[in-house]
Each structure stands twice: as structure tokens, then as C-alpha cells.
C-alpha atoms as a PDB file:
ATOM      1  CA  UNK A   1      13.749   9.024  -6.761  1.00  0.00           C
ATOM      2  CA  UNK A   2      12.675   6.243  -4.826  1.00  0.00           C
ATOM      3  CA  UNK A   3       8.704   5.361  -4.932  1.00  0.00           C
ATOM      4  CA  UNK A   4       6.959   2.942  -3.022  1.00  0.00           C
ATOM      5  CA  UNK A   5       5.881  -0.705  -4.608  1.00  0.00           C
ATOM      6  CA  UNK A   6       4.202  -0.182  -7.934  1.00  0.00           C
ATOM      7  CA  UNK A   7       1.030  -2.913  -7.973  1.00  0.00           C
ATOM      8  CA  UNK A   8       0.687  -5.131 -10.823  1.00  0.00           C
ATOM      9  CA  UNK A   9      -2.038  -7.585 -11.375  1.00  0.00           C
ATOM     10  CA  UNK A  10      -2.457  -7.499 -14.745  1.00  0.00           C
ATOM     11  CA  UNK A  11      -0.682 -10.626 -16.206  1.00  0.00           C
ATOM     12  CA  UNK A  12      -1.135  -9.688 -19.837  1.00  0.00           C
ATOM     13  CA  UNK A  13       1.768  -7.310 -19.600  1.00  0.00           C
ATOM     14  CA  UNK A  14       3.705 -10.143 -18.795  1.00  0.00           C
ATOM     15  CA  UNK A  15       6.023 -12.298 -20.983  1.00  0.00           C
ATOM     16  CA  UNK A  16       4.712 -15.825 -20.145  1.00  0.00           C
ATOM     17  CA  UNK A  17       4.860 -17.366 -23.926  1.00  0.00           C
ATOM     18  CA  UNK A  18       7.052 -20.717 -23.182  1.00  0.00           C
ATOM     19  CA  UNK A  19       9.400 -19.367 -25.708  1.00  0.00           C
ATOM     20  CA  UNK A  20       8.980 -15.994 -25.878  1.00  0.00           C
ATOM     21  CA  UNK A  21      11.442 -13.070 -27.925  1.00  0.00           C
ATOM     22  CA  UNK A  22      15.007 -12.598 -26.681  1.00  0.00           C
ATOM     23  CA  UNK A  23      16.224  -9.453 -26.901  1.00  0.00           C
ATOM     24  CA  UNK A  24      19.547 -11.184 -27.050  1.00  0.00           C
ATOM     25  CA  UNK A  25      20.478 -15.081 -27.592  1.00  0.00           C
ATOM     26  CA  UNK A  26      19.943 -17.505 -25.540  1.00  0.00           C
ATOM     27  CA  UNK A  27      23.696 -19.281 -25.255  1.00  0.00           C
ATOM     28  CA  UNK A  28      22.766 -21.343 -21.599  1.00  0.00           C
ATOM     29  CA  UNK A  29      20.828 -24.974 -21.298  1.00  0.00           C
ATOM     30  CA  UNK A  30      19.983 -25.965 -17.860  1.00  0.00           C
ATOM     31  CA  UNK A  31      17.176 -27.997 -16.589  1.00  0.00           C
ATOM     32  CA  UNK A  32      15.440 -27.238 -13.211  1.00  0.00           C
ATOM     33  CA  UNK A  33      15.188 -30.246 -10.706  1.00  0.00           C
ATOM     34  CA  UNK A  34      13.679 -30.672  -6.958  1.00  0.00           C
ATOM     35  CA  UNK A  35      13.242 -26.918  -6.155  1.00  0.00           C
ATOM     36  CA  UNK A  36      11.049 -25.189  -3.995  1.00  0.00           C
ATOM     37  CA  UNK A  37       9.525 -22.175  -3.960  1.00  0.00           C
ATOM     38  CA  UNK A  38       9.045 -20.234  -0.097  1.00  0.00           C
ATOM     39  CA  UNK A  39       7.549 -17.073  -0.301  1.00  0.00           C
ATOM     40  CA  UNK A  40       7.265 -14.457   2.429  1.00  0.00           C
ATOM     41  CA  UNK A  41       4.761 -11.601   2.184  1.00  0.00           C
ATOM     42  CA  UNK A  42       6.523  -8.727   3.692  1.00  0.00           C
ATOM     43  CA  UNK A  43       5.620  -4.348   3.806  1.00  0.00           C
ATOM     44  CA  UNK A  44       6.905  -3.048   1.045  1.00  0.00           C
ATOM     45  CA  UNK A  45       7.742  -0.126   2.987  1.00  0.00           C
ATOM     46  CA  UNK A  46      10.482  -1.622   5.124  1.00  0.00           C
ATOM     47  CA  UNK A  47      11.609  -3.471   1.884  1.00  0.00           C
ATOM     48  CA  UNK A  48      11.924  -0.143  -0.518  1.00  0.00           C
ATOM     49  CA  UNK A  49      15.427   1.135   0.854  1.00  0.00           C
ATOM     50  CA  UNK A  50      16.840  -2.565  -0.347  1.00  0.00           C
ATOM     51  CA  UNK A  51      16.303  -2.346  -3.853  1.00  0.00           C
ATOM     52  CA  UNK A  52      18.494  -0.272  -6.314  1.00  0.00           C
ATOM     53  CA  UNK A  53      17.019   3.460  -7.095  1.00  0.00           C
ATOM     54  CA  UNK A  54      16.728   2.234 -10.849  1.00  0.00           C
ATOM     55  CA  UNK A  55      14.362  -0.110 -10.509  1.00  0.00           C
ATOM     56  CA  UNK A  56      10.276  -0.373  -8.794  1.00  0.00           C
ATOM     57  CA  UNK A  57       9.537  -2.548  -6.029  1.00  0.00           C
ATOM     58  CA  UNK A  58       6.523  -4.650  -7.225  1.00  0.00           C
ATOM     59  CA  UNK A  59       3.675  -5.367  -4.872  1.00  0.00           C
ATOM     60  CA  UNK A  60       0.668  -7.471  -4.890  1.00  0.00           C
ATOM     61  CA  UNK A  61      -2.772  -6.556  -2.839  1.00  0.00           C
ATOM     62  CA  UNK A  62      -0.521  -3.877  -1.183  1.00  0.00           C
ATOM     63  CA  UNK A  63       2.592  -6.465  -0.032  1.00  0.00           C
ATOM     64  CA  UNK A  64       5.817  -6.833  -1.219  1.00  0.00           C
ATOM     65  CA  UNK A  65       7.376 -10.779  -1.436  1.00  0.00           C
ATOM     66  CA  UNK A  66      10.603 -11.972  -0.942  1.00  0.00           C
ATOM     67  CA  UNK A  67      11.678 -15.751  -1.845  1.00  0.00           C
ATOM     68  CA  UNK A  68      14.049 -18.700  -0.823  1.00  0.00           C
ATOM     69  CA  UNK A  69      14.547 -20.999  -3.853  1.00  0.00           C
ATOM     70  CA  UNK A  70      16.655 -24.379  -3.362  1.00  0.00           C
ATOM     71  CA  UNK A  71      17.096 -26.289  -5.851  1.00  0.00           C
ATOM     72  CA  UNK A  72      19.307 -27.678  -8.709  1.00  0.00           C
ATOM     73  CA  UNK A  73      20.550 -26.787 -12.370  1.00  0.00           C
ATOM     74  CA  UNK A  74      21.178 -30.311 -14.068  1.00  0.00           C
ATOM     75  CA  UNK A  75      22.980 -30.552 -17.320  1.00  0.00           C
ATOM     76  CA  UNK A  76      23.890 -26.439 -17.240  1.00  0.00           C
ATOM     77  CA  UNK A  77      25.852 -25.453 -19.993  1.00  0.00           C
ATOM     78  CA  UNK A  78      26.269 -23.615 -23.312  1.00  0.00           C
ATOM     79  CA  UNK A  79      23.547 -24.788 -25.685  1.00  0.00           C
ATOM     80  CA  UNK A  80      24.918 -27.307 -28.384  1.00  0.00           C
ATOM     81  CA  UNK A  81      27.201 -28.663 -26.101  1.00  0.00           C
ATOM     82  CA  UNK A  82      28.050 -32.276 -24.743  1.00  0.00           C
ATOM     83  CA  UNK A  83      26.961 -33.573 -21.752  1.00  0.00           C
ATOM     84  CA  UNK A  84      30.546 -34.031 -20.490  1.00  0.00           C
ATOM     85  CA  UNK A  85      30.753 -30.269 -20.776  1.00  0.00           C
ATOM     86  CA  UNK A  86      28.060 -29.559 -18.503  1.00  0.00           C
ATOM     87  CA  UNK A  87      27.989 -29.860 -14.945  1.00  0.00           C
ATOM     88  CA  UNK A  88      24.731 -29.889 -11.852  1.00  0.00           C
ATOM     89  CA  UNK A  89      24.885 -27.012 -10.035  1.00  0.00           C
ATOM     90  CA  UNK A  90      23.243 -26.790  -6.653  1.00  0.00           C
ATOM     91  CA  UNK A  91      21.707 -23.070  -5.573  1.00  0.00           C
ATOM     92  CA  UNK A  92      19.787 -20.807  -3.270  1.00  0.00           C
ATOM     93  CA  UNK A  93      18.312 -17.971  -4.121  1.00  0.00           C
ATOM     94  CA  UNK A  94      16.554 -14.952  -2.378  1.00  0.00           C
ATOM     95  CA  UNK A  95      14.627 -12.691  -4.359  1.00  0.00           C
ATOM     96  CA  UNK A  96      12.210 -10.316  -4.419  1.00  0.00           C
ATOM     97  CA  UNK A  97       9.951  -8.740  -7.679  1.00  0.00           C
ATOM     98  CA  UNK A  98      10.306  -5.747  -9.243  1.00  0.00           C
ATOM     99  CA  UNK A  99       9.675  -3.502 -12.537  1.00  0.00           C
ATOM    100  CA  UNK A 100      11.639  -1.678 -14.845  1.00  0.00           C
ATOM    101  CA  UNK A 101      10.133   0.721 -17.619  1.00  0.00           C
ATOM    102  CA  UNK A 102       7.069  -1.282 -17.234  1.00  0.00           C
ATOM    103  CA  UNK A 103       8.445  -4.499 -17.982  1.00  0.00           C
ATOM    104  CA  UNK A 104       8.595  -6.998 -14.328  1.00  0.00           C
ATOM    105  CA  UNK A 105      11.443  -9.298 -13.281  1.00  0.00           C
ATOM    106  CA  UNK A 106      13.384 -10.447 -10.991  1.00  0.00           C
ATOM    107  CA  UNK A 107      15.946  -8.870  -8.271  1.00  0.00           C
ATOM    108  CA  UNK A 108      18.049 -10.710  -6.625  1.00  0.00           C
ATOM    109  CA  UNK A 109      19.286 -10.152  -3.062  1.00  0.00           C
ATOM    110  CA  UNK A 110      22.105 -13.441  -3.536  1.00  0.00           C
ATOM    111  CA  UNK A 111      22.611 -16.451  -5.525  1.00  0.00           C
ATOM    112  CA  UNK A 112      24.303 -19.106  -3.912  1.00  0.00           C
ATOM    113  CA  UNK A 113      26.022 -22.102  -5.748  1.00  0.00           C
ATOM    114  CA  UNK A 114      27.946 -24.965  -4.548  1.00  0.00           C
ATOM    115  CA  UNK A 115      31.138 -24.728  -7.517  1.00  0.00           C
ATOM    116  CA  UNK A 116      33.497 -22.393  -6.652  1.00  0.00           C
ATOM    117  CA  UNK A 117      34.777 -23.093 -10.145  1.00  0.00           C
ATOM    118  CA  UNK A 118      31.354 -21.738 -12.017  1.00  0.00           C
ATOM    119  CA  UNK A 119      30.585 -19.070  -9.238  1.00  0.00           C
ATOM    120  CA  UNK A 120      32.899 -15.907 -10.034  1.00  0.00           C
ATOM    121  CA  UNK A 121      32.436 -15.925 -13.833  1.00  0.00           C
ATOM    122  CA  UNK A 122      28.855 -16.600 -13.008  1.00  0.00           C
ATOM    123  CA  UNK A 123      28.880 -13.286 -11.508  1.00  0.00           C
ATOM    124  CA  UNK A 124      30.559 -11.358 -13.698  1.00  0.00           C
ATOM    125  CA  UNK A 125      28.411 -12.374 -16.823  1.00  0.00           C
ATOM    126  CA  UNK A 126      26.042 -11.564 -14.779  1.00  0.00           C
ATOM    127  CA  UNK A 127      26.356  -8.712 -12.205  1.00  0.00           C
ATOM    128  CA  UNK A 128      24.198 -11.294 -10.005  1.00  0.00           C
ATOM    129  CA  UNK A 129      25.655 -11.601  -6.328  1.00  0.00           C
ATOM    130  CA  UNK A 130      26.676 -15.067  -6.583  1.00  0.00           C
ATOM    131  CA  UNK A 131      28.604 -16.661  -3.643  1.00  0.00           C
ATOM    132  CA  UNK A 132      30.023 -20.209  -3.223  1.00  0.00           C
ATOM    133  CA  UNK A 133      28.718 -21.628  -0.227  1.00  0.00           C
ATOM    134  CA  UNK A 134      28.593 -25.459   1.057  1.00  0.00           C
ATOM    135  CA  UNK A 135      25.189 -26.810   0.148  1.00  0.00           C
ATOM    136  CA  UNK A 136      24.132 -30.732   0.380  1.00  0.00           C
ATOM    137  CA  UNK A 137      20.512 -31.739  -1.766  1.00  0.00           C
ATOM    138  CA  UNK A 138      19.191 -35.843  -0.640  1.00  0.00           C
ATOM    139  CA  UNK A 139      16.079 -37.337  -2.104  1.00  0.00           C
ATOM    140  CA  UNK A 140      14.918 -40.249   0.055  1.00  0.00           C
ATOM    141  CA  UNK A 141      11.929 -40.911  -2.234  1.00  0.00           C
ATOM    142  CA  UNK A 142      10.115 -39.257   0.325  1.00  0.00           C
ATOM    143  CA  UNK A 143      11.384 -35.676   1.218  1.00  0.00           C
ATOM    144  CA  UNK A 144      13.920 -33.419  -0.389  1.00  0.00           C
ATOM    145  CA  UNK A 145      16.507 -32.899   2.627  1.00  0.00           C
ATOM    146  CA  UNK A 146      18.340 -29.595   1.776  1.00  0.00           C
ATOM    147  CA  UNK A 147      21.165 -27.270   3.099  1.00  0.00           C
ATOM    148  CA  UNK A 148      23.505 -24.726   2.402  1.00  0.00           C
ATOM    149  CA  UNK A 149      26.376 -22.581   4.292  1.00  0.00           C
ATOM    150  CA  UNK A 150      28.143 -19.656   3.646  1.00  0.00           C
ATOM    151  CA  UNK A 151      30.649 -19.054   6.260  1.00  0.00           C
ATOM    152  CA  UNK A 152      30.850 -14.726   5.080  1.00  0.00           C
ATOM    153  CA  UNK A 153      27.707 -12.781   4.085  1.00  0.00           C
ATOM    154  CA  UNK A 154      27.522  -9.038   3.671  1.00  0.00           C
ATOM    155  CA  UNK A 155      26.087  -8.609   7.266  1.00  0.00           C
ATOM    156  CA  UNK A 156      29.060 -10.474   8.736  1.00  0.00           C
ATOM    157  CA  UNK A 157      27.138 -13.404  10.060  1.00  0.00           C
ATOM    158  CA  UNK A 158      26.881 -17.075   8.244  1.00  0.00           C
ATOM    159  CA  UNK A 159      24.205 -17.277   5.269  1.00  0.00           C
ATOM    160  CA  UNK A 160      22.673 -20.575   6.370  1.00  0.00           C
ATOM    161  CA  UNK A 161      19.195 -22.244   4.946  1.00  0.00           C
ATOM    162  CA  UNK A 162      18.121 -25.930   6.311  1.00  0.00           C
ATOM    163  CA  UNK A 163      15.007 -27.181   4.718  1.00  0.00           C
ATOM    164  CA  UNK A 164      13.275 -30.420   3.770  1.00  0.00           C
ATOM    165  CA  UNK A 165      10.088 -30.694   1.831  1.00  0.00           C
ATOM    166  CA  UNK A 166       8.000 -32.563  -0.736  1.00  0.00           C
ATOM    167  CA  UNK A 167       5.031 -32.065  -3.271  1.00  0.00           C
ATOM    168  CA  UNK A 168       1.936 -33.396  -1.793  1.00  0.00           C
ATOM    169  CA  UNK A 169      -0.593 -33.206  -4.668  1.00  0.00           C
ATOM    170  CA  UNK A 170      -1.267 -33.190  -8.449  1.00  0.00           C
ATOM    171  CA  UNK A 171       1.203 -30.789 -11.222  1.00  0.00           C
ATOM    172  CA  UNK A 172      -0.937 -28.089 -12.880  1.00  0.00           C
ATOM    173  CA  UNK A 173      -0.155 -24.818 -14.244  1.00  0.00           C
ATOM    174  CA  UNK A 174      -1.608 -21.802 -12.068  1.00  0.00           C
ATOM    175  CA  UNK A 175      -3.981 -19.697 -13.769  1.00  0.00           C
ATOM    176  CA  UNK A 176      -2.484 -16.087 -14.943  1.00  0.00           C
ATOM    177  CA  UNK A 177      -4.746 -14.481 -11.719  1.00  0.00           C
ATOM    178  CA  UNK A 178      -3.758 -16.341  -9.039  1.00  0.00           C
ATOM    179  CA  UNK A 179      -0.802 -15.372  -6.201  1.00  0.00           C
ATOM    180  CA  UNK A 180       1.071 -18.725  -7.644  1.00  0.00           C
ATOM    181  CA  UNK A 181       1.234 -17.559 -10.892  1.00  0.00           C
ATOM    182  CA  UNK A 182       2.472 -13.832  -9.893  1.00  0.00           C
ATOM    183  CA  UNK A 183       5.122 -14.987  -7.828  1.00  0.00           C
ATOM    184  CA  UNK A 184       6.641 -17.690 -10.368  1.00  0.00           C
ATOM    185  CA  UNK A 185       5.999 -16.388 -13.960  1.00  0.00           C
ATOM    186  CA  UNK A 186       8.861 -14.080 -14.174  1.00  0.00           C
ATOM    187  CA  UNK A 187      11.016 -14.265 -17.295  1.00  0.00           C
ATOM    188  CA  UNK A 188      13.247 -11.482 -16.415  1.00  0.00           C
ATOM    189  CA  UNK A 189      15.728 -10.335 -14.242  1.00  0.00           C
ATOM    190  CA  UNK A 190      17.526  -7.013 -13.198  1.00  0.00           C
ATOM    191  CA  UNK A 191      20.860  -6.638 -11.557  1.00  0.00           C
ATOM    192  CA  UNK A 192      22.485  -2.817 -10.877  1.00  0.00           C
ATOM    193  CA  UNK A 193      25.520  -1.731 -13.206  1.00  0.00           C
ATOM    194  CA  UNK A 194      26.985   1.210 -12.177  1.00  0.00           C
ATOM    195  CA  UNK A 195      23.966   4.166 -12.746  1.00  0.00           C
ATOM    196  CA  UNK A 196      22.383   1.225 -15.368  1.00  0.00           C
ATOM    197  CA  UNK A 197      20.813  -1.355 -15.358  1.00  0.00           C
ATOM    198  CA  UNK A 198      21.522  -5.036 -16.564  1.00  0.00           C
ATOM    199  CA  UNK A 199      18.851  -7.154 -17.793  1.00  0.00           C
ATOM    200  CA  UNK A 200      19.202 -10.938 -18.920  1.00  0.00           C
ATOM    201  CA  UNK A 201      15.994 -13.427 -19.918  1.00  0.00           C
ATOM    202  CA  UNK A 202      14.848 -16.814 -19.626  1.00  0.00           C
ATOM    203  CA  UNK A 203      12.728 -19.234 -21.980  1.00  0.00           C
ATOM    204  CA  UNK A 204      10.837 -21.708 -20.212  1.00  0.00           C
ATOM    205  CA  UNK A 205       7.458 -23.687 -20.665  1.00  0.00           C
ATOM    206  CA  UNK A 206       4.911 -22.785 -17.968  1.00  0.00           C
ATOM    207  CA  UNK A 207       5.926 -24.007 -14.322  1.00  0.00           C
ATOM    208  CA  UNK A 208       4.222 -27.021 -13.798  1.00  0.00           C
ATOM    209  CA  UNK A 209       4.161 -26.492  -9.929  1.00  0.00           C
ATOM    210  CA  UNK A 210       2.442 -28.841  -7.140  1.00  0.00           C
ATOM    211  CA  UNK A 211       1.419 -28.171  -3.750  1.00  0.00           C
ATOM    212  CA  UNK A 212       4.206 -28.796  -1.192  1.00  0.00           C
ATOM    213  CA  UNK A 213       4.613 -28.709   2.672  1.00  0.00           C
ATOM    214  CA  UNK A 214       7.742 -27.791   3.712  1.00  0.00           C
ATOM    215  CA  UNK A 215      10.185 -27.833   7.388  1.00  0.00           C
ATOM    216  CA  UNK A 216      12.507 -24.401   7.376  1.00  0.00           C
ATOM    217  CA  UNK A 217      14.641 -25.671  10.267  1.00  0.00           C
ATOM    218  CA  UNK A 218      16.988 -22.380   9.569  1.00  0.00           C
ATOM    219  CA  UNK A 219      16.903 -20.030   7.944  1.00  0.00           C
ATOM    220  CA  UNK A 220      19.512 -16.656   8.098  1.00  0.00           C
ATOM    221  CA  UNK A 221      19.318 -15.759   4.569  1.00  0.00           C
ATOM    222  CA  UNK A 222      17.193 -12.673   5.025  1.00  0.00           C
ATOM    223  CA  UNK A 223      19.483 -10.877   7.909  1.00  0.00           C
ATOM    224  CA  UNK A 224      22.409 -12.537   5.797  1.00  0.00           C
ATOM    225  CA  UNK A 225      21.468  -9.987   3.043  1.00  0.00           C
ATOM    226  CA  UNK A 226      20.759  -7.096   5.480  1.00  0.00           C
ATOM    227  CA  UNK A 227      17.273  -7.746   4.835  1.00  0.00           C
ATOM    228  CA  UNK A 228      14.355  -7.192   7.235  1.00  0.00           C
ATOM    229  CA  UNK A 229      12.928 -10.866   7.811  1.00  0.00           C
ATOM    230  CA  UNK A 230       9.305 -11.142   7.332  1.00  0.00           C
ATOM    231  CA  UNK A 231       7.029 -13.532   9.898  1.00  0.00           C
ATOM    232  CA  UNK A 232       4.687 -16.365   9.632  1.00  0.00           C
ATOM    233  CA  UNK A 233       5.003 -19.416   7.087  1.00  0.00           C
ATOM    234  CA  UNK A 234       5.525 -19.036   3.806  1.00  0.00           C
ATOM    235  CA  UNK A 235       3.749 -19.726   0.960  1.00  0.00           C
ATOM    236  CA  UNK A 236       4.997 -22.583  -1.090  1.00  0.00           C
ATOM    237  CA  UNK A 237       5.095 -24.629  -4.085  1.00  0.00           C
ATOM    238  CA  UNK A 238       7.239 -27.565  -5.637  1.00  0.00           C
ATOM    239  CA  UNK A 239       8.760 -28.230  -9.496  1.00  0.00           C
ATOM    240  CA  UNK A 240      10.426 -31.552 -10.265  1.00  0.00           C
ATOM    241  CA  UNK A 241      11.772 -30.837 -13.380  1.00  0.00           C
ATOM    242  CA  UNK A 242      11.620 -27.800 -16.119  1.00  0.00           C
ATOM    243  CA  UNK A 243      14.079 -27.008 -18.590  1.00  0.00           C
ATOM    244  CA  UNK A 244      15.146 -23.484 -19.114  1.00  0.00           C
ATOM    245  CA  UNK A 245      17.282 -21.647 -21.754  1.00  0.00           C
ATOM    246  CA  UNK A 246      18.945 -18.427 -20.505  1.00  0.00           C
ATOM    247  CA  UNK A 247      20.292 -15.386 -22.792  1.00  0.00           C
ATOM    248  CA  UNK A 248      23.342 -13.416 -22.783  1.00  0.00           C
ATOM    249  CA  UNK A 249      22.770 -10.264 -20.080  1.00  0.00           C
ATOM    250  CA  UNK A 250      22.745  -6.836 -21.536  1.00  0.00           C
ATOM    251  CA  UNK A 251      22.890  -3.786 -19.939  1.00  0.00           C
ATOM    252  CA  UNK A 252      20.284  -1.608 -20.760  1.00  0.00           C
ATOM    253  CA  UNK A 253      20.374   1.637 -22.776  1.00  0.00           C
ATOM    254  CA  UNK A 254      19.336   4.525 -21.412  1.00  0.00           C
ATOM    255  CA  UNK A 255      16.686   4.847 -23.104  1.00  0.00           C
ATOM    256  CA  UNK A 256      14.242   2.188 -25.749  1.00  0.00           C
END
């Protein structure tokens, strides 16, 4: 049965430890670099239908979000590994938040990368959508100049995202009530397999974010996806640099 957006504003629920418990081992190495986080409020209502029956649509003071993430994985790889066998991969993401038997993650609408060669098993480990699309990251010193193209999207029409940006104040860590902290501190994520669901974690310190302004010069990502696309500016925040460990996805029993 599918319910509307289930509120959550109670961070204690939520694993934010910077190393918290795997429920399976974490294999991957990757450091964050340059990203930015755009965030849309949106009506959970028009949102609902998008997101797999198995999992709750997570809302916060009565809206739904969904995201745009550019950045770049540096040094991804399997942990214990050289740096010769790792390679940067650059990415787009659209998400949105969600809950499964209590526990909130992540759902993602599409992950874009820029290696065909890492994209399909990417996906299969997985069960993300992950597409290969042609993406270009510069940083003048200045701004972050990013952009990414996927000539075939699930709507028919190109997946495009154009963007610059830069941090424009101090790094701190957002306190466990605030909107920053709700939208980034998510450990989790979901992805659909068959009537199941798969689940795979991340291990991370806190996000050490900074304001940002940013330019969205386009941005087709949302009707890319099928999705509705929300209005106004988003709400946004900048990382430099954060590495992350990442476990092994497993689906989920039926029941824990």
C-alpha cells in the first residue's frame, strides 16, 4: 500500500556515528571532492507515485526533497588496494529520502558517472540506476564549473545538468536539528529488487559542509527521470573533501 511521506525529525534514530556498524563489510574506499549539494523542496504528494511501494517517502515540516549532487569520487576502489588500482570517478546524482522499517536512507532516481568501464558493474552490485553520461568538472581557484550529458534518459529526452558554484564561508558540522543536517546525514541507501528490497551502507565522518552560492544554468535531470520538477532555488551547501568507505549491498530479508 502506498502512504503518503512519513515525517521524521528525530535525528537520534539516525545512524550518524562516523563509523558506525555494517551490517555487511565495507570492501569500497573513495574520497569525496568538490561536490555540491542542491536541494529542492517539493509536495510529497506529487512525489509519492515515484518511489517503489516497498519503501516510505520521508518528509520534513510536511515537504518532500529531491537533490542534484555533482561531484567527484577520488582514489575509488577496493579497500587495501594500490593507488594504481583506483581510478576518479566523476557523478551526478538525484535523490530523494526515504524510510524503510524505520530505518531512513537514500533513494535514488539516477546515478550518473563519466566511465563507461565502472558504470554497468556499478549497477549491478548495486541495483542503483547508473548511466554513463559525458560530464566535464574545472576548478579555476575560484568556482567549480560543472557539466554532464546523457544523450538517452528514461523519458526519451537528454539528462543534462550545467552548474558552477563555490563555498562562500567557514566548514562546520550542522547541528542534528537543523534542515542541513536532515538532508545530508544519510548513511543508507535503498534500491528495488524484484518484490525486495536492497540495502547497502556508508561510513563517513560528519560532513563538514560550508555555505555555497551556486548558477544552475540547466538543469533536465528531474523530467529526465519522469520526475515532477519542483520551483524556486534550491537550498545548497558545499564539501571539499570527505572520505567514505562503502559496504557490500544486501538485499534485505523479509523480515529482521
Amino acid at each position: 500500500m502506498r502512504n503518503d511521506g512519513r515525517e521524521r525529525t528525530d535525528p537520534a534514530r539516525w545512524p550518524v556515528a562516523g563509523v558506525s556498524s555494517p551490517r555487511a563489510p565495507y570492501v569500497a574506499a573513495m574520497t569525496w571532492r568538490k561536490g555540491l549539494f542542491a536541494h529542492w523542496p517539493i509536495d510529497p504528494e506529487v512525489l509519492r507515485p515515484h518511489v517503489p511501494d516497498q519503501l516510505e517517502l520521508e518528509t520534513r515540516d510536511g515537504r518532500a526533497w529531491l537533490s542534484v549532487l555533482p561531484f567527484v569520487l577520488a582514489d575509488a576502489g577496493l579497500r587495501g588496494t594500490p593507488s594504481i588500482a583506483r581510478l576518479d570517478i566523476t557523478e551526478l546524482n538525484v535523490r530523494t529520502y526515504v524510510e524503510h522499517r524505520g530505518d531512513p536512507a537514500l533513494y535514488f532516481f539516477s546515478v550518473d558517472v563519466d566511465n563507461p568501464a565502472v558504470g554497468e558493474p556499478i549497477g549491478r552490485a548495486t541495483r542503483l540506476p547508473v548511466y554513463t553520461a559525458r560530464m566535464s568538472l574545472e576548478d579555476d581557484g575560484d568556482r567549480i564549473e560543472f557539466s554532464s550529458e546523457r544523450r538517452r534518459s528514461r523519458a526519451g529526452d537528454p539528462a543534462r545538468f550545467v552548474a558552477s558554484y563555490r563555498p562562500t564561508g567557514d566548514v562546520s558540522v550542522p547541528e542534528t536539528d537543523s534542515l542541513a543536517y536532515w538532508l545530508t546525514e544519510r548513511r543508507r541507501f535503498y534500491a528495488p529488487s524484484g518484490d525486495g528490497v536492497m540495502g547497502g551502507e556508508i561510513a563517513h565522518d560528519p560532513w563538514p559542509l560550508q555555505p555555497a552560492e551556486a548558477t544552475i544554468r540547466e538543469n533536465t535531470m528531474f523530467a529526465a527521470n519522469g520526475l515532477p520538477s519542483p520551483t524556486g532555488d534550491p537550498v545548497v551547501h558545499y564539501c571539499d573533501r570527505l572520505p567514505i568507505r562503502g559496504s557490500i549491498p544486501r538485499r534485505l530479508p523479509d523480515r529482521e
